[in-house]
Every structure is written in C-alpha cells, then in structure tokens.
C-alpha atoms as a PDB file:
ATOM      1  CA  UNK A   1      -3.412   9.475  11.425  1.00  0.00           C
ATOM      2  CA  UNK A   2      -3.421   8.154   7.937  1.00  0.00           C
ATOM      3  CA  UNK A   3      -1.735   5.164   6.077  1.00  0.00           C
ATOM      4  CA  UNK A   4      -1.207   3.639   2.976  1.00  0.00           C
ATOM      5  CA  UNK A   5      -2.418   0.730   2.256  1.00  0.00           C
ATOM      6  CA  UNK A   6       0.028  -1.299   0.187  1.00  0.00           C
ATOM      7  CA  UNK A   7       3.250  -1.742   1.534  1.00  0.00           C
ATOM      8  CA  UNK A   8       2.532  -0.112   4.517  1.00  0.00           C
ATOM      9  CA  UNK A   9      -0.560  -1.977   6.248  1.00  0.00           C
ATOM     10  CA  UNK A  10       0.268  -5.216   3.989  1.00  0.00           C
ATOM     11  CA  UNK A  11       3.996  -5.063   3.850  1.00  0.00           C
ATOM     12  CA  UNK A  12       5.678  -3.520   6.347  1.00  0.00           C
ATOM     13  CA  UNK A  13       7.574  -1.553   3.877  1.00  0.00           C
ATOM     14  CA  UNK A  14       8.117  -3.186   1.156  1.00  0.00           C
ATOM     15  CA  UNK A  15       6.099  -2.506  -2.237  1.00  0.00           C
ATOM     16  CA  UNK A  16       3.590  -4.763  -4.508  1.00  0.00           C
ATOM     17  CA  UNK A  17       6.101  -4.555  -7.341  1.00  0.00           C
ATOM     18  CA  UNK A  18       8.692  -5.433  -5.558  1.00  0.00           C
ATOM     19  CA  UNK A  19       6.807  -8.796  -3.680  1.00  0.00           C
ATOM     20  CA  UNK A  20       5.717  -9.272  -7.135  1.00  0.00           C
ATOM     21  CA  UNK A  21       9.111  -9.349  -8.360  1.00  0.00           C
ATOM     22  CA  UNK A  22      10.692 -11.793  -6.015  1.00  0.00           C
ATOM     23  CA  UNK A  23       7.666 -13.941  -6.564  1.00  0.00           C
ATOM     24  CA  UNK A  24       8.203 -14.017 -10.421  1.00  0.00           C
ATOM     25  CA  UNK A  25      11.445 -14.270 -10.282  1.00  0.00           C
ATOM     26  CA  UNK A  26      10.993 -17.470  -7.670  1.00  0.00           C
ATOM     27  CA  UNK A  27       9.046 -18.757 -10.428  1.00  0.00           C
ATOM     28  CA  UNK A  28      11.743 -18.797 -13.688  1.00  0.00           C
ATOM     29  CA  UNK A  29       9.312 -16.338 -15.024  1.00  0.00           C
ATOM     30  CA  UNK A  30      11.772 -13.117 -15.068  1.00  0.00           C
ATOM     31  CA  UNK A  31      15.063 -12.768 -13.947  1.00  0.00           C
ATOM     32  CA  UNK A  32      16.090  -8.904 -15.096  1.00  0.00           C
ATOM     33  CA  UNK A  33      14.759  -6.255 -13.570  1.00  0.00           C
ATOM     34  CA  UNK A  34      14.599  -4.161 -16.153  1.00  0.00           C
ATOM     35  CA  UNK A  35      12.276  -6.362 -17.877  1.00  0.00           C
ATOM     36  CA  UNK A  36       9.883  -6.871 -15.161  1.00  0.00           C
ATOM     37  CA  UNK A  37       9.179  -3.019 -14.025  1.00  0.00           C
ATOM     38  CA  UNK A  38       7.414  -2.287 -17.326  1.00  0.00           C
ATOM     39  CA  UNK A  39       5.380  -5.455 -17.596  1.00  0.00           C
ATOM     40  CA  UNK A  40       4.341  -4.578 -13.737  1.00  0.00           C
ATOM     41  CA  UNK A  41       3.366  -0.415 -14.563  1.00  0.00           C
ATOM     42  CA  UNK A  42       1.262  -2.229 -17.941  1.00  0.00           C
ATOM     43  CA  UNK A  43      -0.618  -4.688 -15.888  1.00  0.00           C
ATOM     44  CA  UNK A  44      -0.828  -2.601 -13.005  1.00  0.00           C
ATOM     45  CA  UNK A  45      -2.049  -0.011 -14.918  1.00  0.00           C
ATOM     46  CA  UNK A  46      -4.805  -2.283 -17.363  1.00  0.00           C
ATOM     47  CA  UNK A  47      -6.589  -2.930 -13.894  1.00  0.00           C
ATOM     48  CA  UNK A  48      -7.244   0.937 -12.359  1.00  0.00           C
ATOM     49  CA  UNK A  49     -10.351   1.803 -12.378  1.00  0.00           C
ATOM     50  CA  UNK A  50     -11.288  -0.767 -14.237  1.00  0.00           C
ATOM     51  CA  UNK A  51     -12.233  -3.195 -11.646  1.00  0.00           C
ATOM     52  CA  UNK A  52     -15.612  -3.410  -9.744  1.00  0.00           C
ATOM     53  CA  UNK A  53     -15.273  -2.100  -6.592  1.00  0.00           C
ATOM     54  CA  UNK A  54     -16.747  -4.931  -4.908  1.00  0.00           C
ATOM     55  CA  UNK A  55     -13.851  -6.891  -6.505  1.00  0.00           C
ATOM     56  CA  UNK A  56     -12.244  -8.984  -3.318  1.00  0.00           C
ATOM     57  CA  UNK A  57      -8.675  -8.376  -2.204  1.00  0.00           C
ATOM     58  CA  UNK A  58      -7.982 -12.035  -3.330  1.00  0.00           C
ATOM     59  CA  UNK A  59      -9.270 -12.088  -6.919  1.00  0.00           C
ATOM     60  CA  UNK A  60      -7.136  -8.648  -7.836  1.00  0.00           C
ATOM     61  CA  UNK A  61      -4.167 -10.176  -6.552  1.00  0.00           C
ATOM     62  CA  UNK A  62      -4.969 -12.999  -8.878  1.00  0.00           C
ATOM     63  CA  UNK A  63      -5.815 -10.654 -11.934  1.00  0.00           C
ATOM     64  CA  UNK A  64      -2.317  -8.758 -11.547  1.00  0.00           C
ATOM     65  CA  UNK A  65      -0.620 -12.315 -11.142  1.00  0.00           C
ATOM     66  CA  UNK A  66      -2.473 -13.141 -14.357  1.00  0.00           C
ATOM     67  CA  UNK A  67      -1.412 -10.166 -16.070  1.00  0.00           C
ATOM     68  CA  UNK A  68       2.341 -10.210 -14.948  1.00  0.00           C
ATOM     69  CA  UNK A  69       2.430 -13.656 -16.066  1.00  0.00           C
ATOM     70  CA  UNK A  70       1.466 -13.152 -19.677  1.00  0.00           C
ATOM     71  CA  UNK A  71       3.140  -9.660 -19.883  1.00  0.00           C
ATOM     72  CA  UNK A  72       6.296 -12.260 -18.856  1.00  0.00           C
ATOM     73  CA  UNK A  73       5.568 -14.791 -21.977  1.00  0.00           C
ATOM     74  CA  UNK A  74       3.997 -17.724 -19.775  1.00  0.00           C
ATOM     75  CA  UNK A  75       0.326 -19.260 -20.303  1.00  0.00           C
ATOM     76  CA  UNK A  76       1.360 -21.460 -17.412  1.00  0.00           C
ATOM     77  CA  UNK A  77      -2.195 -20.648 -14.832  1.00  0.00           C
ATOM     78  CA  UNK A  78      -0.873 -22.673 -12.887  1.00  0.00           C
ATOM     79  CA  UNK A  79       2.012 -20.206 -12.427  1.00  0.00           C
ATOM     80  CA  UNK A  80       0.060 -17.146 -11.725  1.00  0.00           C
ATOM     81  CA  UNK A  81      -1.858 -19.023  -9.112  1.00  0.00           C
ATOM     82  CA  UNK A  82       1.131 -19.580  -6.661  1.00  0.00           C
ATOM     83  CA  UNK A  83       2.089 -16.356  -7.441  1.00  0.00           C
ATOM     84  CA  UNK A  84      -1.235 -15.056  -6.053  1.00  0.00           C
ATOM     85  CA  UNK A  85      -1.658 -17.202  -3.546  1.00  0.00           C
ATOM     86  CA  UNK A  86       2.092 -16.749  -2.333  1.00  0.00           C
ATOM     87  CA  UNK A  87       1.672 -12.705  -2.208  1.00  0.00           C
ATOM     88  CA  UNK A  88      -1.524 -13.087  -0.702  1.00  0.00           C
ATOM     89  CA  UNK A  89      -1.071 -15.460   2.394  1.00  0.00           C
ATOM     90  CA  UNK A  90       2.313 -13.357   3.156  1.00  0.00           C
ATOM     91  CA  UNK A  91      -0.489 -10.091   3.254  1.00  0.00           C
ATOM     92  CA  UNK A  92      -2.651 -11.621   5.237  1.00  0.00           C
ATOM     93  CA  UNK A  93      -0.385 -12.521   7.543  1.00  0.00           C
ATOM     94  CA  UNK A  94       1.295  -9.168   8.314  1.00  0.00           C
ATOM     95  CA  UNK A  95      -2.243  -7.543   8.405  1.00  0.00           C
ATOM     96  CA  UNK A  96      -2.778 -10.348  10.615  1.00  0.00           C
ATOM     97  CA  UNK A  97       0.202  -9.061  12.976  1.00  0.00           C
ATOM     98  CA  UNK A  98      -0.761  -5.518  12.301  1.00  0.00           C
ATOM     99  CA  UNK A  99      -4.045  -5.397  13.672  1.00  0.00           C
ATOM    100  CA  UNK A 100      -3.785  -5.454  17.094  1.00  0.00           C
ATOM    101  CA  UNK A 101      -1.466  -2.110  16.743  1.00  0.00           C
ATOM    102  CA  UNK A 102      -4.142  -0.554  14.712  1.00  0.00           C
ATOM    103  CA  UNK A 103      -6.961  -1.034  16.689  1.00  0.00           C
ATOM    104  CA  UNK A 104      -4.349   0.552  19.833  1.00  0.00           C
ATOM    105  CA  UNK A 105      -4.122   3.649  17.392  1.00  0.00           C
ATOM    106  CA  UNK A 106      -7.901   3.636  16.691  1.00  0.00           C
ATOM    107  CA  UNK A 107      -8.426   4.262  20.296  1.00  0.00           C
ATOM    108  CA  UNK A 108      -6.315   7.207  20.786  1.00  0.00           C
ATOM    109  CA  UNK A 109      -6.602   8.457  16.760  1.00  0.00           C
ATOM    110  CA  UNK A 110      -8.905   9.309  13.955  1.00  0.00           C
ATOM    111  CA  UNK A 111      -7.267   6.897  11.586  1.00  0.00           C
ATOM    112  CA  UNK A 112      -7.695   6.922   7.645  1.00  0.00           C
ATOM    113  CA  UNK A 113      -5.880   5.131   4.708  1.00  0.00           C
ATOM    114  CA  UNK A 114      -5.144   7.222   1.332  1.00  0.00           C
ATOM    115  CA  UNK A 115      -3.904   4.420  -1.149  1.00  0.00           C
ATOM    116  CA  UNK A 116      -3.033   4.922  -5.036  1.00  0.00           C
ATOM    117  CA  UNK A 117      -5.608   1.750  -5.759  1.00  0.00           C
ATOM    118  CA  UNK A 118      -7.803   0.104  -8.309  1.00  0.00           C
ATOM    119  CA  UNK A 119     -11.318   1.431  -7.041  1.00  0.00           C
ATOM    120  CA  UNK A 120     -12.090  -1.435  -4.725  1.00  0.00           C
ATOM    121  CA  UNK A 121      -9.615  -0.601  -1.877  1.00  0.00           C
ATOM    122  CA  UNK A 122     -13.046  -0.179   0.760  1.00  0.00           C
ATOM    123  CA  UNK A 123     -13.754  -3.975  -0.291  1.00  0.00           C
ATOM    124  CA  UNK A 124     -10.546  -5.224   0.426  1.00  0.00           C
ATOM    125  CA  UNK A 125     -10.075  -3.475   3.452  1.00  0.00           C
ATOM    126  CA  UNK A 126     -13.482  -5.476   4.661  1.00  0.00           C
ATOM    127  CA  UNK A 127     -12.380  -8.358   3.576  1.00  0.00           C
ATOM    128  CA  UNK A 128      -9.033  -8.287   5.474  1.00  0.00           C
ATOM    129  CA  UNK A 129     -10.759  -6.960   8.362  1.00  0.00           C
ATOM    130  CA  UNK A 130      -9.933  -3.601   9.197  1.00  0.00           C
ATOM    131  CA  UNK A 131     -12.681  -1.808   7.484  1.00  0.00           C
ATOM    132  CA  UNK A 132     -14.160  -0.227  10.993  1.00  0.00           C
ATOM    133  CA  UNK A 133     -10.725   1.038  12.433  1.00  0.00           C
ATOM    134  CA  UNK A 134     -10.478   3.768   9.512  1.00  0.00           C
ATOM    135  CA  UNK A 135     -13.021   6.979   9.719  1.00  0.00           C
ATOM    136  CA  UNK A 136     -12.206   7.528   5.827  1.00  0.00           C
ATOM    137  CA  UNK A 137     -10.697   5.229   2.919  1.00  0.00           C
ATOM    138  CA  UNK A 138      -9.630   7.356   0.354  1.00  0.00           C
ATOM    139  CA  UNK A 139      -9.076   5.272  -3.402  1.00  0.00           C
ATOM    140  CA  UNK A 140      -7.312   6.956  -6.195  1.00  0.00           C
ATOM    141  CA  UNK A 141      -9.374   5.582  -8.423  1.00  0.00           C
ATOM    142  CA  UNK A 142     -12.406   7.278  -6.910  1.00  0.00           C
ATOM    143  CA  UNK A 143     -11.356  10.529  -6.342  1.00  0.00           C
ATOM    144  CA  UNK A 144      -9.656  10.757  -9.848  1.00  0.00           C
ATOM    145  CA  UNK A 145      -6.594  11.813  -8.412  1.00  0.00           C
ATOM    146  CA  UNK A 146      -3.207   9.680  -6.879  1.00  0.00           C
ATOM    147  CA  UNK A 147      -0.496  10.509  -4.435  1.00  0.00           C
ATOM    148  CA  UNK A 148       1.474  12.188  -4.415  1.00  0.00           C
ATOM    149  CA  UNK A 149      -0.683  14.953  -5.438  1.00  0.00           C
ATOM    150  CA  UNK A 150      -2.240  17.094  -2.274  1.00  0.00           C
ATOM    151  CA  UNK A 151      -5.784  16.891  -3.612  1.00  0.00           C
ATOM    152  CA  UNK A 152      -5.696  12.906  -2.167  1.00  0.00           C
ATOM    153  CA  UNK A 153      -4.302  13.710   1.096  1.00  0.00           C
ATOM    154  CA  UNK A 154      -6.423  17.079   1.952  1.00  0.00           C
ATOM    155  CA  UNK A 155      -9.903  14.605   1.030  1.00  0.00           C
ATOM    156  CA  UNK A 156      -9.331  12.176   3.374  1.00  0.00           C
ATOM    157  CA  UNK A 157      -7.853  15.403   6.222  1.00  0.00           C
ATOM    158  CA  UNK A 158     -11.232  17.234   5.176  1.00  0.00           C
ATOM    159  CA  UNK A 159     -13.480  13.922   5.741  1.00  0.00           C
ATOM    160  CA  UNK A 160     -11.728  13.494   9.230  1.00  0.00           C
ATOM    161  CA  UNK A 161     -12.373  17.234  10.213  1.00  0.00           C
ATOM    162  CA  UNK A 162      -8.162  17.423  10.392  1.00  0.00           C
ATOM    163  CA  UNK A 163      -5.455  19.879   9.640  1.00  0.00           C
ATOM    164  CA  UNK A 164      -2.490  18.614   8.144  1.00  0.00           C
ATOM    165  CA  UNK A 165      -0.263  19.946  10.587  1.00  0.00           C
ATOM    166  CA  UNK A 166      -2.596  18.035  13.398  1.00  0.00           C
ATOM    167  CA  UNK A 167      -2.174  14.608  11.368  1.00  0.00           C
ATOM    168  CA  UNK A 168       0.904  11.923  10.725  1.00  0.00           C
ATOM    169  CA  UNK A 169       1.078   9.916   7.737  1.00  0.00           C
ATOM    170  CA  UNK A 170       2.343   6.513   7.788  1.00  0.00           C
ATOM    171  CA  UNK A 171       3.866   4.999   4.577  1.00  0.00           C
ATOM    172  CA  UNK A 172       6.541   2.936   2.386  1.00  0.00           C
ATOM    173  CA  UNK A 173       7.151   5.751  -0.645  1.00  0.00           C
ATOM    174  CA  UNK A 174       9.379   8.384  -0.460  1.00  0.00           C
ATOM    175  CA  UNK A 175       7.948  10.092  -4.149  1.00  0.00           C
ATOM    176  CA  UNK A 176       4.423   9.308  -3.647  1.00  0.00           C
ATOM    177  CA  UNK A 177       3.796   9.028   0.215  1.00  0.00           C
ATOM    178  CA  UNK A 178       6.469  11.667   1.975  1.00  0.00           C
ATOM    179  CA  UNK A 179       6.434  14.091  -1.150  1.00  0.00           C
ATOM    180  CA  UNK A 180       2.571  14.378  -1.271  1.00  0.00           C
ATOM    181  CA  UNK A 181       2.215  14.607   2.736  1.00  0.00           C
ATOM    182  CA  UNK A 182       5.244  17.531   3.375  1.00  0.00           C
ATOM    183  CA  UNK A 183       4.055  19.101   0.183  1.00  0.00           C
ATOM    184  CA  UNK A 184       0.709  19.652   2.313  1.00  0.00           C
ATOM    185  CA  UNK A 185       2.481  20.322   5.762  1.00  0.00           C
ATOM    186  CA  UNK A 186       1.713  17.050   7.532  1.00  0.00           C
ATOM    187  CA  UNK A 187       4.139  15.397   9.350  1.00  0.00           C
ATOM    188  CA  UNK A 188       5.382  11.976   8.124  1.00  0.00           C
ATOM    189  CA  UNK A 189       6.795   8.746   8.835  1.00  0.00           C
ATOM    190  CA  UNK A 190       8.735   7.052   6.819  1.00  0.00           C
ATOM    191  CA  UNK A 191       7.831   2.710   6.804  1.00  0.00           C
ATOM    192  CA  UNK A 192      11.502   1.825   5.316  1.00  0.00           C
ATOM    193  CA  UNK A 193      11.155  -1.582   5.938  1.00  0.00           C
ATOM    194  CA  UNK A 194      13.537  -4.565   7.980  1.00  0.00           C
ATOM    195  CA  UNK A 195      16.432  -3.722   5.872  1.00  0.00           C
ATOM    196  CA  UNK A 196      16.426   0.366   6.565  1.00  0.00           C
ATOM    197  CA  UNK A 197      16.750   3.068   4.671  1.00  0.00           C
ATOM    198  CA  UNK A 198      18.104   2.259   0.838  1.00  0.00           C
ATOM    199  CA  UNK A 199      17.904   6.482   0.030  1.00  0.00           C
ATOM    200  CA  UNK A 200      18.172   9.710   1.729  1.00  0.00           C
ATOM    201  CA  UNK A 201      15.019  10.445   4.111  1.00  0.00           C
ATOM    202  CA  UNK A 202      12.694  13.209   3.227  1.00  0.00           C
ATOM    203  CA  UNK A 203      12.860  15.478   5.939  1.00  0.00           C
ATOM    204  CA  UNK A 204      15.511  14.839   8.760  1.00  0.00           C
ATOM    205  CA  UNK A 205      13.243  15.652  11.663  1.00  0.00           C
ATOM    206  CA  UNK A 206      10.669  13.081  10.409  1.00  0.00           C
ATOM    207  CA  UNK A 207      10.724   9.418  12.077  1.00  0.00           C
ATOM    208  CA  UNK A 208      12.066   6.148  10.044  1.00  0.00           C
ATOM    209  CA  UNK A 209      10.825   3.097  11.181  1.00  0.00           C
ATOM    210  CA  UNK A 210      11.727  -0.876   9.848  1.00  0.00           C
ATOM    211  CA  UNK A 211       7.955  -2.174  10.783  1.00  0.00           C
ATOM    212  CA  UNK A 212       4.581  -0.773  11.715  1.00  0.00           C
ATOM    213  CA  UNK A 213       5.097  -2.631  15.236  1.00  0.00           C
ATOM    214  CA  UNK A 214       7.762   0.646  15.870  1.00  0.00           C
ATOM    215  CA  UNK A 215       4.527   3.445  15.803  1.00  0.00           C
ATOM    216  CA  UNK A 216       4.122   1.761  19.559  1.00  0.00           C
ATOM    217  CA  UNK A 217       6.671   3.674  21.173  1.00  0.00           C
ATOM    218  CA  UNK A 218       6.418   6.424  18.447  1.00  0.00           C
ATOM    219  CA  UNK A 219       2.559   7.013  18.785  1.00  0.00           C
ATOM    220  CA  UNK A 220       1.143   5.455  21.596  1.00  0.00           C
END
C-alpha cells in the first residue's frame, strides 16, 4: 500500500497550497487567489532539490513560509513564523491521529509513501515519526522524476517486490496521485477530504474517502 505524503498523511485531504493559502490569507498577506497560486508554484519550486536532505520537516515549512511571504510583498518575519508554526502544529497533529491507523496497516501491508517533495522527505518522515512503518520512501527529488508520471510509482512497487495490480494507493490529487496510479494499473483511493468530493472521481469503481481514519473499514 502506498501514500502520499502531503495532504494525505499530513492533511487528511487537503493540499500544502491550499493550508498555505488560508494561513496567508488569515494573515492580511493575500486575499485573491489568483495572486497567491503563482507566488506558491515560485517558492515552492525555488526549494526542490535544492534543500539538504537532512533538512527537518520544521525548518522547510519555515523556508516556504519565508518565501510565500516575500513573494506576497511583506518583510514582516514575524509573519512567516506563525505561518509556519500554524501549518506545522495542525501537521503534527493529524500525523499525530494518523499513526495509530498506520501502524494497523503496517501489520497486515507492505506500506510505502511516493511524494512529489524537496529531497528531504526520508528526514521528515523521521522526524514526525513514521519513518519505520514504510518499507520504501520514494522523493521526487531523488529519483528525478514526479507524479504523476509511472516511473515514481513503479520505483517504489519494484523496491517493495509489488505489482501494481497487487497494491492500493492512498492520496489527495486527482492529476498527480489517481492519474499516475490508474495510468500504471494500481488501484486507488481517492483522500477527498471532510468536505467530499469538489470534481468528478477518477474511476467509479475506486473508493472516496473524507479522512484516512475511513481505510479502517476499507483495508483492515
């Protein structure tokens, strides 16, 4: 069984750009969002691969904060700290509550994450705890490729000795998570998050869930 990693493990379905948004726009620092989706792809972009991958999970939530906030006009540090801080208590905390179902699946599943991420996704997963559940951590930004392209998902099926038809993945995107895993012939379930489905689901046999905490009756 594979995941994603953010907005899946962290989120419960909802993406980084969009916590980020509702953070910044908490903030007075943005309040279109048409102005905030390309000042999120620049800063999101400035920091893959370019990060050491022993880089903690709280100091690149800081350096995106940082980024957003000057890509939004404001020198304001103190600013981009709550925002950081604010995005990375709420992850925490539903890791937190999503443990305790992952280490269920880890006894009945070879479990892996594939995660478009900034090269230091195997040091944030140690740092949040969860490093040991997962038999392979696959990091765009090591294996010079990102979802949804097949390459990803077949590295982390080939380091778990899977077929794709024999595997689920778990995640939040419908273009980069179910796209990449049906192009490959793995089943997939959609994480749509507490509010449902906002768009047409990917393959009509496939399950939707609102939270990770639905995989129990799914899965297990």
């Amino acid at each position: 069984m594979l995941f994603d990693f953010g907005g899946t493990l962290d989120a419960d379905g909802l993406a980084w750009k969009e916590r980020f948004y509702r953070l910044c726009r908490d903030e007075g620092l943005v309040a279109e969002r048409e102005r905030f989706d390309p000042v999120f792809h620049e800063a999101d972009d400035a920091l893959v691969g370019a990060v050491p991958a022993a880089l903690s999970f709280e100091e690149i939530v800081a350096r995106l904060a940082r980024g957003l906030a000057r890509g939004l006009g404001s020198d304001d540090a103190d600013i981009a700290a709550r925002v950081a801080r604010r995005f990375l208590d709420d992850a925490l905390a539903t890791i937190a509550r999503n443990t305790p179902l992952l280490e269920r699946l880890h006894g009945r599943y070879r479990l892996g994450i594939v995660s478009n991420f900034y090269g230091n996704l195997a040091t944030v997963c140690h740092n949040v705890g969860v490093c040991e559940l997962f038999g392979v951590i696959v990091d765009s930004a090591h294996v010079g490729c990102a979802k949804p392209d097949p390459r990803i998902f077949r590295s982390a099926l080939d380091a778990l000795g899977v077929r794709p038809a024999a595997a689920w993945f778990v995640g939040d995107s419908l273009p980069r998570d179910m796209a990449g895993a049906r192009a490959i012939g793995m089943p997939h379930v959609w994480l749509a998050g507490a509010a449902g489905p906002s768009a047409a689901v990917c393959c009509p046999t496939d399950p939707v869930v609102r939270s990770l905490e639905d995989l129990e009756e799914l899965l297990l």
